[in-house]
Protein backbone atom coordinates (compact mmCIF):
# COMPACT_ATOMS: atom_id res chain seq x y z
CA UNK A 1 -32.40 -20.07 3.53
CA UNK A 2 -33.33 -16.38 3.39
CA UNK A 3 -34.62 -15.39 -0.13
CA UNK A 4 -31.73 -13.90 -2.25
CA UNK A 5 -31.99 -10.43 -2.85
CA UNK A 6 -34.11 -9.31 -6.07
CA UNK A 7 -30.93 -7.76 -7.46
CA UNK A 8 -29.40 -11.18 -8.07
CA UNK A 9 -29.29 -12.77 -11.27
CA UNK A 10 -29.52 -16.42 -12.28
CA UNK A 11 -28.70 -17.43 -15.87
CA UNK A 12 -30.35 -20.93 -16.97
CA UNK A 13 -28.79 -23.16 -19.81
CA UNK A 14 -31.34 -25.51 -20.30
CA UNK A 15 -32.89 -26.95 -23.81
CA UNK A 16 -36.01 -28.60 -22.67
CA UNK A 17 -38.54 -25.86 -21.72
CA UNK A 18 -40.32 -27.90 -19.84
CA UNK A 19 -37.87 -28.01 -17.55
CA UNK A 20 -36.71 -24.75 -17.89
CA UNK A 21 -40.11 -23.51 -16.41
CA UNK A 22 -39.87 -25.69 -13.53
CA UNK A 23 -36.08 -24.58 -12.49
CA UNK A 24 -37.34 -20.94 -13.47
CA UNK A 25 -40.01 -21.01 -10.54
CA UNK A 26 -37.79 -22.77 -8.40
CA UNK A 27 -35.13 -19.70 -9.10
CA UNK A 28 -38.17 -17.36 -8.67
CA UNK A 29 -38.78 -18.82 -5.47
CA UNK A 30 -35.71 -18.03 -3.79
CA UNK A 31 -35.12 -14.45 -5.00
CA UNK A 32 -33.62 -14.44 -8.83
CA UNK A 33 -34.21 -13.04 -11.28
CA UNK A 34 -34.05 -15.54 -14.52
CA UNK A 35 -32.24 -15.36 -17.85
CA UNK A 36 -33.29 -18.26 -19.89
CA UNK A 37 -31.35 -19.90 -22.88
CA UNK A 38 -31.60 -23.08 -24.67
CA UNK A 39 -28.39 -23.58 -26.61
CA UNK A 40 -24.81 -23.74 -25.05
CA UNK A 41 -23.45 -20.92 -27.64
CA UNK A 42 -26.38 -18.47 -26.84
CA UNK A 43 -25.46 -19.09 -22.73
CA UNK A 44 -22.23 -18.56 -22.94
CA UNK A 45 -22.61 -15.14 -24.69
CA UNK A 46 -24.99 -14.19 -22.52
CA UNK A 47 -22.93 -14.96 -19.45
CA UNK A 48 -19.39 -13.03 -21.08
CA UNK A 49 -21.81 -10.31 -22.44
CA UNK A 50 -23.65 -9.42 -18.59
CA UNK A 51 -21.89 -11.84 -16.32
CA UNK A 52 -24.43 -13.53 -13.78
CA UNK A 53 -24.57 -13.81 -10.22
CA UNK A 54 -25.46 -17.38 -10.81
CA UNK A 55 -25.04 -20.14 -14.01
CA UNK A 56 -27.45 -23.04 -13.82
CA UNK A 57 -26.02 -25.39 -16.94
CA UNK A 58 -26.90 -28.29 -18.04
CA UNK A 59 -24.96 -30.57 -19.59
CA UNK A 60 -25.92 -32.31 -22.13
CA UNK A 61 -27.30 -29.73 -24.77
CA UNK A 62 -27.97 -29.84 -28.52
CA UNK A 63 -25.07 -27.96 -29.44
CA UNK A 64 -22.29 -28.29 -27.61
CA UNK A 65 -22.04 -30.33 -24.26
CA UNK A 66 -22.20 -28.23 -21.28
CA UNK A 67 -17.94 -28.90 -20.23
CA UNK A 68 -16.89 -27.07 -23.20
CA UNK A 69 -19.12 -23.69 -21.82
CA UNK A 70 -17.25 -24.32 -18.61
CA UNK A 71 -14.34 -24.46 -20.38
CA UNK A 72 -14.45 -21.64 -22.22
CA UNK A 73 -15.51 -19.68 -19.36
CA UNK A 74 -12.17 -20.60 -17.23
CA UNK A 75 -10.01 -18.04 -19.25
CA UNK A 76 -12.75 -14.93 -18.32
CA UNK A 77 -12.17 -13.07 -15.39
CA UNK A 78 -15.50 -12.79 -14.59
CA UNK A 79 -15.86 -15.21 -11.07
CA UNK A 80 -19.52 -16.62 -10.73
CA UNK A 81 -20.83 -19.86 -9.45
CA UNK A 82 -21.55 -22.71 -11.77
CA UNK A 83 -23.87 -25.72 -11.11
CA UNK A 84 -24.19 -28.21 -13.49
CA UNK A 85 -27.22 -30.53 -14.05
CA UNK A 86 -26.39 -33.83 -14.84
CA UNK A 87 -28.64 -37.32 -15.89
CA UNK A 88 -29.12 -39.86 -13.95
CA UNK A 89 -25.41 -41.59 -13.70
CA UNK A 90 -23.37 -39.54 -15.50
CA UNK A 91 -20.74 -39.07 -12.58
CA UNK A 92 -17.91 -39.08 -14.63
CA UNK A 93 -19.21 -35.76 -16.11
CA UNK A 94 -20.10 -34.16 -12.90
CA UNK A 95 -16.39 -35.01 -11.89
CA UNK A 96 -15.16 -32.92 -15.30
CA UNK A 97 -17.71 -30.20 -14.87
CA UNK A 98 -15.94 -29.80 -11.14
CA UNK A 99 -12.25 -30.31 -12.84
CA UNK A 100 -13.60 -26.95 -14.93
CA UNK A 101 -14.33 -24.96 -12.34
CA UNK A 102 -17.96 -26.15 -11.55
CA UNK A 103 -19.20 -25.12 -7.64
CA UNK A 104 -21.23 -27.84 -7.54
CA UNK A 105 -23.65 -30.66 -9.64
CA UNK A 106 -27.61 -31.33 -9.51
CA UNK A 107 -28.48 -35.04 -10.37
CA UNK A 108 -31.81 -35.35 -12.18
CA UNK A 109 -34.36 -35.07 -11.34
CA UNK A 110 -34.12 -32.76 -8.59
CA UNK A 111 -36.24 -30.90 -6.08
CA UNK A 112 -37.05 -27.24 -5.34
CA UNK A 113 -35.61 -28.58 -2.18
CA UNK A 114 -32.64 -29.75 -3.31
CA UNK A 115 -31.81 -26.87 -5.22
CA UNK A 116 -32.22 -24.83 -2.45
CA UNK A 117 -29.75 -26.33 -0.43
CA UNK A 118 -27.35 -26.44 -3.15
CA UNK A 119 -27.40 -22.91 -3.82
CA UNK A 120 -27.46 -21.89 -0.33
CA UNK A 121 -24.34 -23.73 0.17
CA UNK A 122 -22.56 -22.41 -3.49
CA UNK A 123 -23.50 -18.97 -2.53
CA UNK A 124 -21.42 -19.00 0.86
CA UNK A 125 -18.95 -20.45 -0.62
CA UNK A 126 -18.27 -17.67 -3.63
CA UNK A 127 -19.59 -14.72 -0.52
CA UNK A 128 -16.46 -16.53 1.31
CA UNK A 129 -13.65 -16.56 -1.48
CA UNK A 130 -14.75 -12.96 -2.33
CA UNK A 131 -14.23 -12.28 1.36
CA UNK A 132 -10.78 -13.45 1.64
CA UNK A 133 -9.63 -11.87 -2.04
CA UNK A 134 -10.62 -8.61 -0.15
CA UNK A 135 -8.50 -9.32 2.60
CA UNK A 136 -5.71 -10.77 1.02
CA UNK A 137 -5.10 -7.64 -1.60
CA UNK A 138 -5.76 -4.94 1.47
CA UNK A 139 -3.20 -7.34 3.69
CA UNK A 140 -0.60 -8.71 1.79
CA UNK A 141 -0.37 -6.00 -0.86
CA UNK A 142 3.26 -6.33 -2.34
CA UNK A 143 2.68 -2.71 -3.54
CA UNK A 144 -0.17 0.14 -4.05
CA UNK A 145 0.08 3.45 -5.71
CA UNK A 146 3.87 3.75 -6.54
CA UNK A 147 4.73 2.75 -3.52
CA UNK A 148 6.52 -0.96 -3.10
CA UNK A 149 6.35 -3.39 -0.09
CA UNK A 150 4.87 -5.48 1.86
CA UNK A 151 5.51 -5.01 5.55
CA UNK A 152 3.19 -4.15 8.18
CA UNK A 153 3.85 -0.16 8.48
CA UNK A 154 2.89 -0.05 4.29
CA UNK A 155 -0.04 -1.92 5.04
CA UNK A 156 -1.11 0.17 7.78
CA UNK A 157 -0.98 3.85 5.46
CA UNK A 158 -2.02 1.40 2.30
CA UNK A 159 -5.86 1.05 4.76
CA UNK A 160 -5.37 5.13 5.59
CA UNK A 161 -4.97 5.67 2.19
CA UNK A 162 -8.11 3.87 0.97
CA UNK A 163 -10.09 5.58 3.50
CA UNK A 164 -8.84 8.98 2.81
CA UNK A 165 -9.37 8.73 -0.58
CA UNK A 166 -13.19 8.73 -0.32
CA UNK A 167 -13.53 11.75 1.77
CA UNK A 168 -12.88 15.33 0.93
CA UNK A 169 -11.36 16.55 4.60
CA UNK A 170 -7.69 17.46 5.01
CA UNK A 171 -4.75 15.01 5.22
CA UNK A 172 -2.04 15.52 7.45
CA UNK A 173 1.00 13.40 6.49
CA UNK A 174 4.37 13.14 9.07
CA UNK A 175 7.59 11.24 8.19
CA UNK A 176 11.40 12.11 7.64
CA UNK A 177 12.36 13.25 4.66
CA UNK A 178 12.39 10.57 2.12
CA UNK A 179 10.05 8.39 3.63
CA UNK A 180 7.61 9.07 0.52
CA UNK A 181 5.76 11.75 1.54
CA UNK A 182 4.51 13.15 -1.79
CA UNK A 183 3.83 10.21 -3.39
CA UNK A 184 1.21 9.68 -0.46
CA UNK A 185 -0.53 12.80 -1.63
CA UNK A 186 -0.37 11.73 -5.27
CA UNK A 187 -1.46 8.02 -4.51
CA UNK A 188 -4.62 9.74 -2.39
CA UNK A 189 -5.38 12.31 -5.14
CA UNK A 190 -5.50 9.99 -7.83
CA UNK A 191 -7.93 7.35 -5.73
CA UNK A 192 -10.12 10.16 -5.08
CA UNK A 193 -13.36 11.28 -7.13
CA UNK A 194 -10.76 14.51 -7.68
CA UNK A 195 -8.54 12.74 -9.96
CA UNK A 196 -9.86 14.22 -12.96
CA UNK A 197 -8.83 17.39 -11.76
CA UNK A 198 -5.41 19.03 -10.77
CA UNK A 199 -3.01 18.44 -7.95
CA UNK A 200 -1.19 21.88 -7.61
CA UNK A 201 2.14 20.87 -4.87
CA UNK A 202 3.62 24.04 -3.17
CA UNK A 203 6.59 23.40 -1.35
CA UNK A 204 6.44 25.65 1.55
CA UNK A 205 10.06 26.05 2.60
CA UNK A 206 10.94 26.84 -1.23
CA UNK A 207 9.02 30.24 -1.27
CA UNK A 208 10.50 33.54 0.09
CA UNK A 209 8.23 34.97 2.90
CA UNK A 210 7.31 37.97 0.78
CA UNK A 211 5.69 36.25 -2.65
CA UNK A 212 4.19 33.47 -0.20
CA UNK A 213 0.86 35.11 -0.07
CA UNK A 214 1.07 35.56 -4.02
CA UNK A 215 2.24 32.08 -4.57
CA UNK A 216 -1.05 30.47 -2.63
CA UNK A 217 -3.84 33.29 -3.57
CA UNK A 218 -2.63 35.20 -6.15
CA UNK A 219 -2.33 38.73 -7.09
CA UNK A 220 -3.55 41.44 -9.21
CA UNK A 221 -1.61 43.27 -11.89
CA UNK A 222 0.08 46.67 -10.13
CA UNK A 223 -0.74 44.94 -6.63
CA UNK A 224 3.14 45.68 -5.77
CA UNK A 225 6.37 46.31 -7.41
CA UNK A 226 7.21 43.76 -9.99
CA UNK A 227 3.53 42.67 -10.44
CA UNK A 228 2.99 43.43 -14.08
CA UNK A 229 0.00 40.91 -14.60
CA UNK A 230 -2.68 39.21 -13.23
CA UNK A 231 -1.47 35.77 -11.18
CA UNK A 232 -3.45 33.08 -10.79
CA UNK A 233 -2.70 31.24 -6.83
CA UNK A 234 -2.22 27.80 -6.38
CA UNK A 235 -4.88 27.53 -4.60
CA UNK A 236 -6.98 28.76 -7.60
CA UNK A 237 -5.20 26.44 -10.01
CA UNK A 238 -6.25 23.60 -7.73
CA UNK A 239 -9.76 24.20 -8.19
CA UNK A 240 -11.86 21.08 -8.47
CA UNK A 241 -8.48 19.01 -7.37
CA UNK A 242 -6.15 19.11 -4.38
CA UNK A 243 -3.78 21.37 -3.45
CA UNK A 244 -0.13 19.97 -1.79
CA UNK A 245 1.11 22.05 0.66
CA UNK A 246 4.52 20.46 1.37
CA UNK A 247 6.71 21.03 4.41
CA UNK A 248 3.77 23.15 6.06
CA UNK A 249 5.93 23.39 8.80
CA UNK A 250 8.16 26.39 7.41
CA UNK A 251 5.31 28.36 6.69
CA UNK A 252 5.25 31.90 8.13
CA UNK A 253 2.94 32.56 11.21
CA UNK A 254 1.42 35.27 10.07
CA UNK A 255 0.50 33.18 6.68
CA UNK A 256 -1.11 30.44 8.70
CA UNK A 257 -3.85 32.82 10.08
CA UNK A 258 -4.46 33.33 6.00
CA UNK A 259 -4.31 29.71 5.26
CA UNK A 260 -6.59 28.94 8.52
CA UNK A 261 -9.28 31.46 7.13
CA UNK A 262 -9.59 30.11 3.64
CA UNK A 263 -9.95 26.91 5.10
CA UNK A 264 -12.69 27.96 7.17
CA UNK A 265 -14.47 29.46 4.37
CA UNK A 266 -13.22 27.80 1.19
CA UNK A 267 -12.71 31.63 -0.68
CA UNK A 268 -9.09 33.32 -1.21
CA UNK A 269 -8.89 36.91 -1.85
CA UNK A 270 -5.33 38.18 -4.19
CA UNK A 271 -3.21 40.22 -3.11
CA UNK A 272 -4.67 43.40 -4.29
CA UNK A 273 -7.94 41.93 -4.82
CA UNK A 274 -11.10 44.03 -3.32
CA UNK A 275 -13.41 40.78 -3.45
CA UNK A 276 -12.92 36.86 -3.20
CA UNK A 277 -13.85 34.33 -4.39
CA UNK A 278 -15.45 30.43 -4.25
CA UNK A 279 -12.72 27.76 -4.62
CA UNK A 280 -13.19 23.90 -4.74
CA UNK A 281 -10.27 22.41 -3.30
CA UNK A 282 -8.83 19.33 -0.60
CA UNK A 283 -5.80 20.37 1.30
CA UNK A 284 -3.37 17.78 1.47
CA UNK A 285 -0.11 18.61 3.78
CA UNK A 286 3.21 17.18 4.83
CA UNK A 287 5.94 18.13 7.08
CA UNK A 288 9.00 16.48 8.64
CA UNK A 289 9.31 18.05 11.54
CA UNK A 290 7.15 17.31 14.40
CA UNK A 291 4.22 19.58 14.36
CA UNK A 292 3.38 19.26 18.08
CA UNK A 293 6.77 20.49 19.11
CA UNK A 294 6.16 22.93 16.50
CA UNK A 295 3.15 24.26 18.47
CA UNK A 296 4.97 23.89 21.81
CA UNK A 297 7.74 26.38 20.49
CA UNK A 298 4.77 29.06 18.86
CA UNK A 299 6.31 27.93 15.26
CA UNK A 300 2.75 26.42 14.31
CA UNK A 301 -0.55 27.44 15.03
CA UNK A 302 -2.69 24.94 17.31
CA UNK A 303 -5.50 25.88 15.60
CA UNK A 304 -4.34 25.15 12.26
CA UNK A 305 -2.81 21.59 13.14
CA UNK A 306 -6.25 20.82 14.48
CA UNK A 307 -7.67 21.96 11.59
CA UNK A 308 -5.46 19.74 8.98
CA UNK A 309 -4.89 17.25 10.72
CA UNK A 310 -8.59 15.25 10.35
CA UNK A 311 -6.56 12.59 8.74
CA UNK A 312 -3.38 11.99 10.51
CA UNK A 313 -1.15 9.69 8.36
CA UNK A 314 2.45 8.76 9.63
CA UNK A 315 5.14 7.63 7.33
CA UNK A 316 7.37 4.87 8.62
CA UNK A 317 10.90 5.34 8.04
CA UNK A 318 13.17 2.82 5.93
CA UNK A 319 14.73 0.82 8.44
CA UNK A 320 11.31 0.34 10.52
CA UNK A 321 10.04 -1.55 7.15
CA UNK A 322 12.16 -5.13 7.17
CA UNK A 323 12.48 -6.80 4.21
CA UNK A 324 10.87 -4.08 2.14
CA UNK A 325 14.27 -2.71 1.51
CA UNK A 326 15.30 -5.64 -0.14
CA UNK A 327 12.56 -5.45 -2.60
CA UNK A 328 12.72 -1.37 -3.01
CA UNK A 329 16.34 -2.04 -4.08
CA UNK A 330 15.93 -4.77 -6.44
CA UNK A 331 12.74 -2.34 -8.03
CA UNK A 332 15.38 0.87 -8.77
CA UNK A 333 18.07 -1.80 -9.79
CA UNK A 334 15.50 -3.24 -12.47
CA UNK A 335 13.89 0.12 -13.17
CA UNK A 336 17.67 2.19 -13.44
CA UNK A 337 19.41 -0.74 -15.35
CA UNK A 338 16.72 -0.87 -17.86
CA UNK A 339 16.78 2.93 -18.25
CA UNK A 340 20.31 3.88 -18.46
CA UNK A 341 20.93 0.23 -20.90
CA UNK A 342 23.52 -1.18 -18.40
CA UNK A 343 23.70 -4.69 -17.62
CA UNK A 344 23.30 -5.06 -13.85
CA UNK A 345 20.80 -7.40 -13.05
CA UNK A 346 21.16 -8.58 -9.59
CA UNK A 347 22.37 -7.71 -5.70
CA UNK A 348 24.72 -10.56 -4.16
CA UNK A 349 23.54 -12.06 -1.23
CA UNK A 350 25.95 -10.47 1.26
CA UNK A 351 24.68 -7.21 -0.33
CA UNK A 352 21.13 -7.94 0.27
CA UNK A 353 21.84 -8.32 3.78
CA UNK A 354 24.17 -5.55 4.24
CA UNK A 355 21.44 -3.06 2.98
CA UNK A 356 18.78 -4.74 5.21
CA UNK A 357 21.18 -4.03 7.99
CA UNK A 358 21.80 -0.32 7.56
CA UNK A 359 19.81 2.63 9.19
CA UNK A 360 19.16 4.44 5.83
CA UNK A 361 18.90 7.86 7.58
CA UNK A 362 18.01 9.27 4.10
CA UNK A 363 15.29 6.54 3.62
CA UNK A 364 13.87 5.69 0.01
CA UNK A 365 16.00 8.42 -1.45
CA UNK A 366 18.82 7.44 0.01
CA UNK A 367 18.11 4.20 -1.13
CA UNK A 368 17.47 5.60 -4.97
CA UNK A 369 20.47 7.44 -4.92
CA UNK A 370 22.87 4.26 -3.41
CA UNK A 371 21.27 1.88 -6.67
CA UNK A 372 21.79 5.05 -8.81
CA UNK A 373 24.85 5.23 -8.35
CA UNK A 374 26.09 1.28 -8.56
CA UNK A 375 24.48 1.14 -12.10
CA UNK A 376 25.84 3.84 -13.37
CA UNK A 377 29.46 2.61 -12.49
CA UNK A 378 28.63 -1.36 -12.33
CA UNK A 379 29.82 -3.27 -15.61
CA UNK A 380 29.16 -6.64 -14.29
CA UNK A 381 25.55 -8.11 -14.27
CA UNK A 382 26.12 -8.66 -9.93
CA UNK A 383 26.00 -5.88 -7.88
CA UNK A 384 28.82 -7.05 -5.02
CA UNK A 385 29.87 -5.65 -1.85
CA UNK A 386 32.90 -3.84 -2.53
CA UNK A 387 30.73 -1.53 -4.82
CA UNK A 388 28.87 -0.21 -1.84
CA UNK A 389 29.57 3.47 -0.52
CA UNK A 390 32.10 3.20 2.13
CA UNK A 391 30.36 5.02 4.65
CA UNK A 392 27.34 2.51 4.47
CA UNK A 393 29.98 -0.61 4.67
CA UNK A 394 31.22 1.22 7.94
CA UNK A 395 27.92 1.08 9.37
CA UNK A 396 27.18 -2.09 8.57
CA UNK A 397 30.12 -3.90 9.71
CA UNK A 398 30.38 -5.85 12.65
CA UNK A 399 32.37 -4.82 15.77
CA UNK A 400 35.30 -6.41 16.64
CA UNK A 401 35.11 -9.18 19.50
CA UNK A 402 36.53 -8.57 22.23
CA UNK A 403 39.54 -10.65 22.98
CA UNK A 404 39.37 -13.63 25.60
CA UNK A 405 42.10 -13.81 28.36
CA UNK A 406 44.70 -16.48 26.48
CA UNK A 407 44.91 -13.88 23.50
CA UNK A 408 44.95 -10.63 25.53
CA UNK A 409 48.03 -12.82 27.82
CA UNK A 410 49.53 -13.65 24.18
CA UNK A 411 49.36 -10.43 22.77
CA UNK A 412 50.63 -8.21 25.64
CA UNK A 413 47.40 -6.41 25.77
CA UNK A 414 46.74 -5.99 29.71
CA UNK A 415 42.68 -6.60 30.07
CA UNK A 416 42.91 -4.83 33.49
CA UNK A 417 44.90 -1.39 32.36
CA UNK A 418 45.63 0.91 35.40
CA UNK A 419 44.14 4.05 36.59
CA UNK A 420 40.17 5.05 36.34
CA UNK A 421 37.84 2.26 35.69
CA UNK A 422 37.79 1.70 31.50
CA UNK A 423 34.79 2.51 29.76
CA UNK A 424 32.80 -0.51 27.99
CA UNK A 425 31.90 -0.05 24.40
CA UNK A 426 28.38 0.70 23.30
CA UNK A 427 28.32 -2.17 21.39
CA UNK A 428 28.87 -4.04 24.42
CA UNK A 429 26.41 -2.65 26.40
CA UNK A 430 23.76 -2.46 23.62
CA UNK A 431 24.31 -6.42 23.05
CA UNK A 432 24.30 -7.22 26.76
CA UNK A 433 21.12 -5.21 27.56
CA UNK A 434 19.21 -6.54 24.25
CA UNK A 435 20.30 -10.29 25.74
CA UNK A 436 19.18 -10.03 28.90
CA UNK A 437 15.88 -8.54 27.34
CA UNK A 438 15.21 -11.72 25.43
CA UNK A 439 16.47 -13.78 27.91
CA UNK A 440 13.06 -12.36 30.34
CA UNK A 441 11.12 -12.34 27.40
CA UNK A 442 11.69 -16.57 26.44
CA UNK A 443 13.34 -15.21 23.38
CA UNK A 444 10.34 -12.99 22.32
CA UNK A 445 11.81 -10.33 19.84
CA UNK A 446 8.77 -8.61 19.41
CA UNK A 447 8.11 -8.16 23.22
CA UNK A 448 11.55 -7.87 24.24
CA UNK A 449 12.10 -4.72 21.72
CA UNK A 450 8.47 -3.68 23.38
CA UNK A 451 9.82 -2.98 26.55
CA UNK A 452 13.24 -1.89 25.37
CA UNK A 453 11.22 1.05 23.47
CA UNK A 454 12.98 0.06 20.01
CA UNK A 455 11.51 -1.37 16.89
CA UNK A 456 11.86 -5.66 16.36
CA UNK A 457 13.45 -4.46 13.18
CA UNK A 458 16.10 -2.83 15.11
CA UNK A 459 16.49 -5.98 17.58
CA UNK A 460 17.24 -8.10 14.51
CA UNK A 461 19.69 -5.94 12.99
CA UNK A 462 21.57 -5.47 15.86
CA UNK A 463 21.73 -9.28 16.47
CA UNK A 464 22.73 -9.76 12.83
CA UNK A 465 25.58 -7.30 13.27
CA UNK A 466 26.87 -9.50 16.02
CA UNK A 467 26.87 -12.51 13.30
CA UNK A 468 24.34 -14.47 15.99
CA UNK A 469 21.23 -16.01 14.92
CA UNK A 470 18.40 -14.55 16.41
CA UNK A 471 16.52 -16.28 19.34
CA UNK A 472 12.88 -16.15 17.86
């Protein structure tokens, strides 16, 4: 075993000192640093009051045996491994000690050998567990910043966020409107070492073309008609904080040479102004139009995307995200009902699946504004499907089947009408492509929607529309 490092810490509970000076220089041995105390009480204060990489206890000391330490250390938060020392015999102890959350148990007496081993082994283990906490908050994150679910796009910009958070270059953030855009920039703002300062949003398409300049850097009193004071710019007001520059993709041309420069050099200048001046400030930006089309039409300087977009993230729409509607919607039905005191509490099933099955063109807003809206006029504690909007039970319901031969004969309908060939639903042609997909995929969802350029999301809904269960 490679000698801990020196920054480690190993707290002893142990009331013979002649002991305690052997399993010291043991401890010293392997790369701890030692924190000796003889009674029970005195340990367990020490441990709450500078938690320890490591607890050596033994059990049996003059004030309290060493299973009531371990279990009054279960209800901390604080997570470091325990060993207990135990005489000769005393198994049923050792078993206890494990039952309250010991890592492990030293019969005496025991070796610097022995030890070693032991903690080697403990060590890994807690290195291990703290390994896989890690993973399972970054991976299976129900939620993170405001935002809520759990499906793989979320988890994807939950990582981006993280790592844009601890660096100070420009964000770029794509998405249709009311995929969450803003709340991105917030959620990155407020994880960065700029959350103690300001986040100044400027929505871009909001501003006439004339006070844009004004509205970003400012102006000077008598700078043009109407200015009658001194005006501080956003950008200025974001000093030491970030500044949101939303829907970047209706700013002015002409503007974006401006905005270009004082990203270059980190001064504005007012309009007006004969000097500029220092600011201290991250540019976050959003847009929901596509930004490369943007530069393809001259609407967008290349330059400028290049020079915003270090961090690139991409906001999935709604129906890309599964099962996270389900959870969004029961979130603004608990949130809204508590708010405006009404006594919804719950979607039906057959509503849960209806909004799981709808496109949500409007996305989370959309969303919002659907749940808004059944609270407000629900009286009953079950939100069912006939208080859905109409437009999104159109969308949602299933086609009708085509009839078979006997019922077309029955009914009079003719299946082979006369003149130019009749057209085949797209509904038809949707569910017969998407079949023989997954027929020369084995059933594969995921690789079948792969090479039919559509989402597995999509796949599934479309198969639940046809009231089919799904292959795999």
């Amino acid at each position: 075993m490679e000698p801990a490092r020196k920054t480690q810490r190993a707290l002893l509970i142990e009331d013979t000192p002649s002991l305690a000076l052997v399993y010291q220089g043991y401890l010293r041995r392997l790369g701890f640093e030692v924190q000796w105390c003889k009674l029970g009480h005195e340990g367990l204060a020490a441990a709450r009051d500078q938690p320890p990489d490591l607890m050596l206890l033994d059990l049996q000391l003059p004030d309290v045996h060493g299973t009531e330490v371990l279990a009054q250390l279960q209800s901390d938060t604080a997570a470091f491994p325990r060993i207990v020392i135990t005489a000769h015999g005393s198994v049923e102890h050792a078993v206890k000690a494990m039952r309250l959350g010991a890592a492990d148990f030293l019969e005496k007496p025991f070796t610097a050998e022995r030890l070693e081993i032991t903690l080697r082994n403990v060590m890994d283990q807690a290195a291990l567990r703290e390994q896989v906490r890690v993973i399972r908050e970054e991976i299976e994150r129900d939620g993170y910043a405001g935002f809520v679910g759990r499906s793989l796009p979320m988890q994807v910009v939950y990582r981006i966020i993280d790592s844009a958070a601890a660096s100070r270059a420009p964000v770029f953030i794509t998405g249709e409107s009311g995929t969450g855009k803003e709340l991105c920039a917030q959620a990155i703002h407020e994880r960065s070492d700029r959350a103690g300062g300001p986040m100044i949003a400027v929505n871009c398409g909001a501003i006439p073309r004339e006070l844009f300049e004004s509205e970003i850097f400012g102006h000077q009193k008598g700078a043009f008609s109407g200015a009658t004071r001194d005006r501080v710019g956003a950008a200025e007001q974001a000093d030491g904080g970030t500044l949101f520059l939303d829907e970047i993709g209706e700013m002015d041309t002409d503007l974006q040479v401006k905005l270009l420069r004082f990203l270059q050099t980190g001064r504005i200048q007012p309009v007006g102004a004969t000097r500029d001046r220092a600011v201290d400030v991250r540019v976050v930006c959003a847009t929901n139009r596509d930004p490369i089309q943007q530069i393809a039409e001259g609407r967008f300087r290349e330059d400028l995307y290049y020079r915003l977009n270090v961090i690139p993230i991409e906001m999935p729409p709604l129906r890309d995200r599964g099962e996270d509607v389900r959870s969004i919607a029961d979130h603004f039905l608990r949130r809204l009902s508590e708010r405006e005191g009404r006594p919804v509490k719950r979607l039906a099933p057959e509503v849960q699946s209806l909004l799981t099955g709808y496109d949500w063109p409007g996305n989370v807003r959309q969303l919002y504004n659907v749940i808004y809206n059944i609270v407000l006029l629900q009286s009953g504690p079950e939100v069912s499907a006939d208080m859905l909007p109409a437009a999104l039970l159109r969308s949602t319901a299933s086609p009708a089947p085509e009839p078979t031969a006997p019922q077309a004969m029955a009914s009079g309908v003719s299946l082979a009408p006369p003149g130019p060939p009749a057209i085949e639903p797209l509904w038809q042609v949707e569910k017969r492509v998407i079949e023989q997909a997954l027929a020369q995929c084995d059933g594969n969802v995921t690789v079948a929607a792969s090479y039919l350029g559509v989402s597995p999301s999509t796949v599934y809904r479309k198969i639940k529309q046809w009231g089919q269960p799904p292959v795999a």
